[in-house]
C-alpha atoms as a PDB file:
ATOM      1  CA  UNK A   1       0.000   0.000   0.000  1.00  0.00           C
ATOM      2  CA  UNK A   2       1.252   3.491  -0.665  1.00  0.00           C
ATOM      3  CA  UNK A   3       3.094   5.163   2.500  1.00  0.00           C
ATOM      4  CA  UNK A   4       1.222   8.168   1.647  1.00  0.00           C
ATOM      5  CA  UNK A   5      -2.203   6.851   1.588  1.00  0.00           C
ATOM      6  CA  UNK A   6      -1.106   5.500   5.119  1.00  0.00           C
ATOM      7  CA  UNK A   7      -0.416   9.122   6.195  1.00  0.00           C
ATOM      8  CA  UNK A   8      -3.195  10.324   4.953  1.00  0.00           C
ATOM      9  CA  UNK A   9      -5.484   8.151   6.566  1.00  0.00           C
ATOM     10  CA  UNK A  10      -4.141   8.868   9.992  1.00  0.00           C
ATOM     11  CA  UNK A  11      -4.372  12.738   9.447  1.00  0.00           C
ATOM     12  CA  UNK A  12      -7.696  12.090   8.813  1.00  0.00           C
ATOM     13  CA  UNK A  13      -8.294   9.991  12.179  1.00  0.00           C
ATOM     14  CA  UNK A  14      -6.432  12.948  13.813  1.00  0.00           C
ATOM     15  CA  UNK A  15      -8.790  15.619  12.582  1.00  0.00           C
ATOM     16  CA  UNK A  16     -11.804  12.879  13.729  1.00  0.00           C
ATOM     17  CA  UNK A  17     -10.443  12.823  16.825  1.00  0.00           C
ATOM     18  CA  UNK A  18      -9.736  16.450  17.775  1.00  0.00           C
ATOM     19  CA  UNK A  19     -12.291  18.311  15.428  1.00  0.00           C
ATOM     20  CA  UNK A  20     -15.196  19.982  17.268  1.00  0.00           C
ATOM     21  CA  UNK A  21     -18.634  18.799  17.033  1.00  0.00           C
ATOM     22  CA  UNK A  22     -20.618  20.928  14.321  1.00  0.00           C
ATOM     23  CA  UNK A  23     -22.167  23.601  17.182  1.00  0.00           C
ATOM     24  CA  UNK A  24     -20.307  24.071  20.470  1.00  0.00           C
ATOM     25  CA  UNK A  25     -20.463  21.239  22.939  1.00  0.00           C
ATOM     26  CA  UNK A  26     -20.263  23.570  25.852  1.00  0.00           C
ATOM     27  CA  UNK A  27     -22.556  22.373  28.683  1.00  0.00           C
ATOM     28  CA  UNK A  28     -25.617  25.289  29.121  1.00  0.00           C
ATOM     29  CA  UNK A  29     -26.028  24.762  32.880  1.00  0.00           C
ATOM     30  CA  UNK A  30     -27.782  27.448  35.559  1.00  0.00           C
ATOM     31  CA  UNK A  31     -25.720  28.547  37.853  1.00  0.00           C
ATOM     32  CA  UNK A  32     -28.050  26.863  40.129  1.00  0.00           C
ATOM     33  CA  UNK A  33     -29.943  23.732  39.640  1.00  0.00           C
ATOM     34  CA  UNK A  34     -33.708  22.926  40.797  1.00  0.00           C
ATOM     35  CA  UNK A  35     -34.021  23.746  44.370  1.00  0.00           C
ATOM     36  CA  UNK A  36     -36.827  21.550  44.946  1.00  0.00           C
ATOM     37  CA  UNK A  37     -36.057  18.071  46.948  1.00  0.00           C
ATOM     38  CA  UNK A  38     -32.727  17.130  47.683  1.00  0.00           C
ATOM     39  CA  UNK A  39     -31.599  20.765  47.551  1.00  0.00           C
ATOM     40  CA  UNK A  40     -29.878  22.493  44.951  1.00  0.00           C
ATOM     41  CA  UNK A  41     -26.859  20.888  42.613  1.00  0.00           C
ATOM     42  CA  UNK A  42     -24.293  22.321  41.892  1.00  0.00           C
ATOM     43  CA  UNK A  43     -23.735  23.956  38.230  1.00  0.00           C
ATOM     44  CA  UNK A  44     -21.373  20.924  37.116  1.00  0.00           C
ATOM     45  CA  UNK A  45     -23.248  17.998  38.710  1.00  0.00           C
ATOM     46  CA  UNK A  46     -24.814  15.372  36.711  1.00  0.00           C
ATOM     47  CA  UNK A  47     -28.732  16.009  36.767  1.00  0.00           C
ATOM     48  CA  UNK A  48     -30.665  12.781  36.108  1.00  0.00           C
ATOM     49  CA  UNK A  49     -34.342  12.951  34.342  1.00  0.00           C
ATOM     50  CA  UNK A  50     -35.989  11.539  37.674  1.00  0.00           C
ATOM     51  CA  UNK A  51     -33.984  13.661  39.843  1.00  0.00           C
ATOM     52  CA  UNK A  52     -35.005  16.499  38.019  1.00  0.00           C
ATOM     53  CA  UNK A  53     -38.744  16.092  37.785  1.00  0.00           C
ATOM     54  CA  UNK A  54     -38.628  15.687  41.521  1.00  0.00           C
ATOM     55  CA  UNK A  55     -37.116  18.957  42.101  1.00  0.00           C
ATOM     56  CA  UNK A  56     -39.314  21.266  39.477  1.00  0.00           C
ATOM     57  CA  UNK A  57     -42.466  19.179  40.511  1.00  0.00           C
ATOM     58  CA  UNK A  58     -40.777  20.143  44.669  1.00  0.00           C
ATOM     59  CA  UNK A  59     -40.316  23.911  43.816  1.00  0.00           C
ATOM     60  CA  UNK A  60     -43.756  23.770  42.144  1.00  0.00           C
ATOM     61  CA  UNK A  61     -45.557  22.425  45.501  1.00  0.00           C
ATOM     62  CA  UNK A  62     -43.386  24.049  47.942  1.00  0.00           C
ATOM     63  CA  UNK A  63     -44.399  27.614  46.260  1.00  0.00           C
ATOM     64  CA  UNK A  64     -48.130  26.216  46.561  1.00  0.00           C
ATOM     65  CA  UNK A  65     -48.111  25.508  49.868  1.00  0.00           C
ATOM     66  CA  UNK A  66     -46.314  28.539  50.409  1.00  0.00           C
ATOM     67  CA  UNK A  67     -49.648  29.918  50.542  1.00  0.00           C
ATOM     68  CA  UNK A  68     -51.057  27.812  54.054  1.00  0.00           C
ATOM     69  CA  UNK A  69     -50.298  29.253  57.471  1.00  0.00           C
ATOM     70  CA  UNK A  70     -47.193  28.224  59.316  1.00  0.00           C
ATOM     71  CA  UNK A  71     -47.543  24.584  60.757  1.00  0.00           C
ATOM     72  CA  UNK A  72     -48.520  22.895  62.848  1.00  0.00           C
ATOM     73  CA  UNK A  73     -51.795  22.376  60.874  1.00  0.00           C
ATOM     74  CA  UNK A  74     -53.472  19.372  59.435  1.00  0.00           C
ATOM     75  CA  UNK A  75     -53.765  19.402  55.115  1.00  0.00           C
ATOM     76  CA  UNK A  76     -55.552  17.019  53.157  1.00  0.00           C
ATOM     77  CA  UNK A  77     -54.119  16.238  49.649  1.00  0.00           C
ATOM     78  CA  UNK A  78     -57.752  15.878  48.019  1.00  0.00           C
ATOM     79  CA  UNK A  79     -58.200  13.608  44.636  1.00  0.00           C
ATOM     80  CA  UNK A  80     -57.800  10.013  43.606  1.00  0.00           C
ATOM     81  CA  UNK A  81     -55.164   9.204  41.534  1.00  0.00           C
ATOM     82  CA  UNK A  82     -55.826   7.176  38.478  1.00  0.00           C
ATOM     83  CA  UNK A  83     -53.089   3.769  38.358  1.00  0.00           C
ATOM     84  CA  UNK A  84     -52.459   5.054  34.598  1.00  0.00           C
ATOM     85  CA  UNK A  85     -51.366   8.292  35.963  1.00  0.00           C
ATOM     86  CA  UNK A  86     -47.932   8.122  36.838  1.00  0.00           C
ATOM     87  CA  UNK A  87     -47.003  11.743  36.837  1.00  0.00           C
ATOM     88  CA  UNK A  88     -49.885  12.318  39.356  1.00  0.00           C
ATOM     89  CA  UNK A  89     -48.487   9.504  41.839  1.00  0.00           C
ATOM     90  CA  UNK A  90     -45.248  10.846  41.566  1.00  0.00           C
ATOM     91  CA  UNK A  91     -46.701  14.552  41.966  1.00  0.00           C
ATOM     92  CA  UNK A  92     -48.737  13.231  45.100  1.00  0.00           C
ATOM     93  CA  UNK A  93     -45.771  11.487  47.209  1.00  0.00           C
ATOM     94  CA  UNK A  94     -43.581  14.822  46.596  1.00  0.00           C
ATOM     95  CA  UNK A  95     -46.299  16.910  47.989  1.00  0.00           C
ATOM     96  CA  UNK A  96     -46.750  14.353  50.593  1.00  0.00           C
ATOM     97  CA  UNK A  97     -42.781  14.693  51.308  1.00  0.00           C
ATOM     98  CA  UNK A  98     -43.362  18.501  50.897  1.00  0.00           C
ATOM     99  CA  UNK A  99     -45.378  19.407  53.284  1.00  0.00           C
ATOM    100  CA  UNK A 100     -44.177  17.085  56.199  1.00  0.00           C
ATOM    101  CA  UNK A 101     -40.720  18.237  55.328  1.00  0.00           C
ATOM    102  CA  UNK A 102     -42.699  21.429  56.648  1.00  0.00           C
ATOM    103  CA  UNK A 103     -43.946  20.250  59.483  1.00  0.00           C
ATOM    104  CA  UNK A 104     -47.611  19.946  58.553  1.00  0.00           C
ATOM    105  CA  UNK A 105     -49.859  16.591  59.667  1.00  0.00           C
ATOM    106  CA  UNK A 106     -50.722  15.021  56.546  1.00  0.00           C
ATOM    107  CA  UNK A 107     -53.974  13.217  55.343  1.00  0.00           C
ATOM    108  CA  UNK A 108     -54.711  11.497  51.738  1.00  0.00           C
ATOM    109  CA  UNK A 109     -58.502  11.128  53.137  1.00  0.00           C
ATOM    110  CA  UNK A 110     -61.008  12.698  54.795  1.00  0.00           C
ATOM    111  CA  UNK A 111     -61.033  10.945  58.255  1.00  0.00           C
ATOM    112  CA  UNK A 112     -63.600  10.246  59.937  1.00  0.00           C
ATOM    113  CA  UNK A 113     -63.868  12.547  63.154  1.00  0.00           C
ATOM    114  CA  UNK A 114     -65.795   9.959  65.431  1.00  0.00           C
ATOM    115  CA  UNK A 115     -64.125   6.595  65.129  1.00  0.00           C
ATOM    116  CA  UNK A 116     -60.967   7.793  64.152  1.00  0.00           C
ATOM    117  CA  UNK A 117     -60.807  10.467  67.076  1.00  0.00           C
ATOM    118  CA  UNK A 118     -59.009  12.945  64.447  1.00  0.00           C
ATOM    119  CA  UNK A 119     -59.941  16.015  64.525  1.00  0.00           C
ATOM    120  CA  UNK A 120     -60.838  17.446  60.985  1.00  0.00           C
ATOM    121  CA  UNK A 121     -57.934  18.702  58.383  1.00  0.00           C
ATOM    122  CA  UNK A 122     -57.497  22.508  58.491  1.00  0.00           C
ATOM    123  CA  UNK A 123     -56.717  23.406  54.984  1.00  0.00           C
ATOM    124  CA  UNK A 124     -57.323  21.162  51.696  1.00  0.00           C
ATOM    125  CA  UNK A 125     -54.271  21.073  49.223  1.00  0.00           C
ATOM    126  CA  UNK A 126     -55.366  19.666  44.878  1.00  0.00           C
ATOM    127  CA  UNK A 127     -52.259  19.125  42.977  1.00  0.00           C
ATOM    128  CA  UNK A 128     -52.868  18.121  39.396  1.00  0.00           C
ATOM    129  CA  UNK A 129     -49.808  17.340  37.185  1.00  0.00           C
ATOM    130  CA  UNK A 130     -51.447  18.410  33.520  1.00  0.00           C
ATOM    131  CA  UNK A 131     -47.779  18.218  31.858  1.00  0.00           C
ATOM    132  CA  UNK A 132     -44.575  16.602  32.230  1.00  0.00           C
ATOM    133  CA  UNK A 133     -42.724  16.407  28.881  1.00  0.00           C
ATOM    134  CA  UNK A 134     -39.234  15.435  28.391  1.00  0.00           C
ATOM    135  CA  UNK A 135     -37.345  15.972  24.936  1.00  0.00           C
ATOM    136  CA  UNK A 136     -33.920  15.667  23.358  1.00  0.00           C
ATOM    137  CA  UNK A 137     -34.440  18.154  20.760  1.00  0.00           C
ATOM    138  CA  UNK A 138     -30.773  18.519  19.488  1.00  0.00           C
ATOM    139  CA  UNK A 139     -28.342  16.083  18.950  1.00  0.00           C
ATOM    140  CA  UNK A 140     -24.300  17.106  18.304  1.00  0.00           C
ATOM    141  CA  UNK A 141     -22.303  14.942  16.312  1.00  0.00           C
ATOM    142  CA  UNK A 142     -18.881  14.974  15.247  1.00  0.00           C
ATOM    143  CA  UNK A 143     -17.944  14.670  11.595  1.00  0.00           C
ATOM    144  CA  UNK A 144     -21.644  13.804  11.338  1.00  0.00           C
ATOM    145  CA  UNK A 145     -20.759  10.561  12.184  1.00  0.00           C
ATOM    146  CA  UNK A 146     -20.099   9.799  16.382  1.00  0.00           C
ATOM    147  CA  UNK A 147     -22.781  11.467  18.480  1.00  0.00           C
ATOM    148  CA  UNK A 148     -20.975  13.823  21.624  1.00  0.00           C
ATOM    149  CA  UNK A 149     -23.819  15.966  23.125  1.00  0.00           C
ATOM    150  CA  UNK A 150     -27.962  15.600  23.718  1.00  0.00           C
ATOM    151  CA  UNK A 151     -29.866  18.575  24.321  1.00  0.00           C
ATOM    152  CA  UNK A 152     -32.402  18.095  26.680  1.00  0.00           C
ATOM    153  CA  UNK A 153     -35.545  19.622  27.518  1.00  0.00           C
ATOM    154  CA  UNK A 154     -37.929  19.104  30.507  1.00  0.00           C
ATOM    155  CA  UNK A 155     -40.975  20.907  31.614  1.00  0.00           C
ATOM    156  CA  UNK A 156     -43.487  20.135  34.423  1.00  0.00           C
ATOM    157  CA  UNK A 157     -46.991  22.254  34.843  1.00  0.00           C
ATOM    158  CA  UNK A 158     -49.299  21.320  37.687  1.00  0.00           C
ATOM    159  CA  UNK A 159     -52.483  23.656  38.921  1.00  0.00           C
ATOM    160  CA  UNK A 160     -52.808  23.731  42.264  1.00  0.00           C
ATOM    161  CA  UNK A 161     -55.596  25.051  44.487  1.00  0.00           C
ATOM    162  CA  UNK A 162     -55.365  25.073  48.621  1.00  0.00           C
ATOM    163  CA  UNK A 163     -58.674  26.054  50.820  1.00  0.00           C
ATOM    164  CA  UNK A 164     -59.215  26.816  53.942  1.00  0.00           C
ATOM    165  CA  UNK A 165     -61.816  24.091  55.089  1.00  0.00           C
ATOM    166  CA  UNK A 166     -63.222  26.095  57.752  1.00  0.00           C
ATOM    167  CA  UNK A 167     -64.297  28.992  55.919  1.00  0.00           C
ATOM    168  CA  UNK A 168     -64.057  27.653  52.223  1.00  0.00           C
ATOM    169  CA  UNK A 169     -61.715  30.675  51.169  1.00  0.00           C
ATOM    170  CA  UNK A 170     -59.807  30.089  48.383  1.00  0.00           C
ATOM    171  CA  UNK A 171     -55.853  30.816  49.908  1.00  0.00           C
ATOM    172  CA  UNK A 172     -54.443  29.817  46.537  1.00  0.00           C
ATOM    173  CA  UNK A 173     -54.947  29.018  42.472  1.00  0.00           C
ATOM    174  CA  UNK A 174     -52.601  29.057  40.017  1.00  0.00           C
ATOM    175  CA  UNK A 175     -51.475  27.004  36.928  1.00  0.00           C
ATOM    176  CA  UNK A 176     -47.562  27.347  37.545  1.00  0.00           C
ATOM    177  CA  UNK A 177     -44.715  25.538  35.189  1.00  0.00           C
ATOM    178  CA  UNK A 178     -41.327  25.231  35.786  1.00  0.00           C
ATOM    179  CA  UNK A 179     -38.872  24.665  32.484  1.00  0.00           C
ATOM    180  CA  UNK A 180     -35.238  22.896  32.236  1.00  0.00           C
ATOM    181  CA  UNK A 181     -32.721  22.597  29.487  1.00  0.00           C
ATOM    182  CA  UNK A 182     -29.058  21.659  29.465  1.00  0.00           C
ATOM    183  CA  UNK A 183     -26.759  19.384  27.382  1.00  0.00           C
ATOM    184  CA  UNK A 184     -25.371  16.057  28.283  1.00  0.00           C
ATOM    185  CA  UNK A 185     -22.531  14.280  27.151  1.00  0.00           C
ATOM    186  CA  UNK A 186     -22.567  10.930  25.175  1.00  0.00           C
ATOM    187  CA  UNK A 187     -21.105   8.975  27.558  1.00  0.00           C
ATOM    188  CA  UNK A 188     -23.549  10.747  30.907  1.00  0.00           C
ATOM    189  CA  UNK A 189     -26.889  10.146  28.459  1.00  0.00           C
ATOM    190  CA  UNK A 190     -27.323   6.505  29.346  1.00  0.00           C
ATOM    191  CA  UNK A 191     -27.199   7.213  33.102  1.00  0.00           C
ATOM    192  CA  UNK A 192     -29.419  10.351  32.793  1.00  0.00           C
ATOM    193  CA  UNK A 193     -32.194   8.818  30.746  1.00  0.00           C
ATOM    194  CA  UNK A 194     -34.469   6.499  32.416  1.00  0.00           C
ATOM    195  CA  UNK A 195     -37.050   4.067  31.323  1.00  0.00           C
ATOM    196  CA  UNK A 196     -38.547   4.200  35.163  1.00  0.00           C
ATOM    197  CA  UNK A 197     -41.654   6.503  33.722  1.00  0.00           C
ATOM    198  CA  UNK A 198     -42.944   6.982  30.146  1.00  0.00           C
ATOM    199  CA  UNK A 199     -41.727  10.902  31.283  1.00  0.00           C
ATOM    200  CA  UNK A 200     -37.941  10.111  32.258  1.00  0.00           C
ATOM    201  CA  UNK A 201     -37.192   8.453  28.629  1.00  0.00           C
ATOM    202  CA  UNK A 202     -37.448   9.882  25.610  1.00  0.00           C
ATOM    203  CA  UNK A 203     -35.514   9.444  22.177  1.00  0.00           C
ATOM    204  CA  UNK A 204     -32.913  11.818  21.338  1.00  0.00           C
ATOM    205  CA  UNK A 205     -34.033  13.761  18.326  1.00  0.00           C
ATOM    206  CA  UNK A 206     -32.136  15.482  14.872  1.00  0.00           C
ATOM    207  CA  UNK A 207     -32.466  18.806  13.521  1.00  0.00           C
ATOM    208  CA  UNK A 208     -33.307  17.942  10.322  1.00  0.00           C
ATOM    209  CA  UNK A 209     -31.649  19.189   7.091  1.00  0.00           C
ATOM    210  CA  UNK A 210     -29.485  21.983   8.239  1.00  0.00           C
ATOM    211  CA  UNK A 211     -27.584  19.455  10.289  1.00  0.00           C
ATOM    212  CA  UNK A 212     -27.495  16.887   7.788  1.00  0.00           C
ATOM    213  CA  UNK A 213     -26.052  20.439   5.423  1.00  0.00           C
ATOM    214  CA  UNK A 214     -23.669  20.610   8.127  1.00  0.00           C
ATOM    215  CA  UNK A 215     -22.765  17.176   8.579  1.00  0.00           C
ATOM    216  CA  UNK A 216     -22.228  16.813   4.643  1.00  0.00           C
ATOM    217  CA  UNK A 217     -20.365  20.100   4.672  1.00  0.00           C
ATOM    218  CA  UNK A 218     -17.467  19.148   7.020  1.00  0.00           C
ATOM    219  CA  UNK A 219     -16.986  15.453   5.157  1.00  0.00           C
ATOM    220  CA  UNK A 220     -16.649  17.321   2.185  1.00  0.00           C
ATOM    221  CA  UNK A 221     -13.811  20.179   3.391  1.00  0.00           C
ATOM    222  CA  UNK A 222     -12.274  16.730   4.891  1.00  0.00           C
ATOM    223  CA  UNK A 223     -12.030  14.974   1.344  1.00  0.00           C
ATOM    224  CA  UNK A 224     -11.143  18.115  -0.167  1.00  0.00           C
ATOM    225  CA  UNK A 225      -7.841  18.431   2.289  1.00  0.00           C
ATOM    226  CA  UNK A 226      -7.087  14.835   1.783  1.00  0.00           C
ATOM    227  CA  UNK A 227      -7.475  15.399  -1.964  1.00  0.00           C
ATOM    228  CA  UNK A 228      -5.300  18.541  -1.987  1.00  0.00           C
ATOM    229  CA  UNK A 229      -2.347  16.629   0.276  1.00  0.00           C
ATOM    230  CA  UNK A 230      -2.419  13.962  -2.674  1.00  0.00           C
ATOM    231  CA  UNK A 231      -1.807  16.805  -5.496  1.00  0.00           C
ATOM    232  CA  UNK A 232       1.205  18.300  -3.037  1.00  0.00           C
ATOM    233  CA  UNK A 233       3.009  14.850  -2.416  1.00  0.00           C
ATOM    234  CA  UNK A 234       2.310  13.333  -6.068  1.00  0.00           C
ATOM    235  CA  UNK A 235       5.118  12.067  -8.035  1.00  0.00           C
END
């Protein structure tokens, strides 16, 4: 085999290896993570889809029941849960953890005063999760070929309500949504994505013809340079 077909071939694994990816693979990370449950993570710590969901879906209740007197006081988390609703039953044990975190005596039924011997809750807390979406919307790859970075996207929206049980005033009502996006590596995707809920697993998407421009455009300034090394070094 020609020597120089040998050289050429490793400058071309060389450029493979060290070229960027076709947009910046720079991490876009908050300075500050979620500060729902489990507290806040640091800007360079690695974020998984569960984890996150349980701190938007935290910061969402815990400015809900930011609304209800100081404890001690007795809440009722009102509604049934439907066994298809997964993002509901995960929505219901982090208000749960919420609001005892808070000090607050916590009911999932309305007890009944005379056998029980309980008195009555004070205030009545509905948490309904009407969206959690994740996405990988952009996908980096280098010399169109080996993926290095997933985008990824994640947004929760719940309404809540909260009433006061002895008077039936309304103390709070609000749809509220809390929104996520950073980039993860190749190699930290499989440990962020999880097939746990439908919500914590998604496939990683492609931007369509621009990137597939792109992808085509840096092949082809590669076989040009290969092609231009072969008309400086021919006989």
């Amino acid at each position: 085999m020609d020597k120089r077909w040998l050289k050429a071939m490793g400058w071309v694994l060389t450029l493979a290896a060290t070229a960027p990816a076709v947009r910046a693979a720079t991490p876009v990370l908050p300075a500050t993570g979620p500060s729902g449950l489990g507290g806040a993570a640091v800007a360079d710590s690695l974020r998984t889809n569960l984890w996150l969901v349980e701190a938007l879906m935290g910061e969402i209740v815990a400015e809900a029941v930011g609304a209800l007197p100081p404890a001690p006081a007795r809440v009722l988390l009102a509604g049934r849960v439907a066994p298809t609703d997964v993002s509901g039953e995960l929505l219901r044990l982090v208000s749960a953890r919420v609001l005892k975190e808070r000090g607050y005596e916590v009911f999932v039924a309305q007890p009944d005063s005379e056998r029980a011997h309980v008195a009555a809750p004070d205030y009545t807390a509905e948490l309904t999760a009407t969206q959690v979406a994740l996405t990988y919307p952009d996908v980096g790859r280098t010399l169109g070929l080996w993926r290095s970075w997933v985008d990824r996207d994640l947004v929760v929206v719940v309404t809540a309500q909260i009433t006061e049980n002895s008077t039936g005033r309304l103390l709070f009502a609000e749809r509220m949504a809390r929104h996520f996006t950073d980039r993860v590596t190749n190699d930290e995707f499989p440990v962020v994505n999880s097939t746990l809920y439908p919500f914590t697993s998604a496939a990683p998407g492609e931007s369509g013809w621009q990137r597939r421009l792109e992808e085509f455009a840096v092949l082809g300034t590669l076989a040009g340079l290969v092609a231009v090394y072969f008309a400086n070094t021919g006989d």
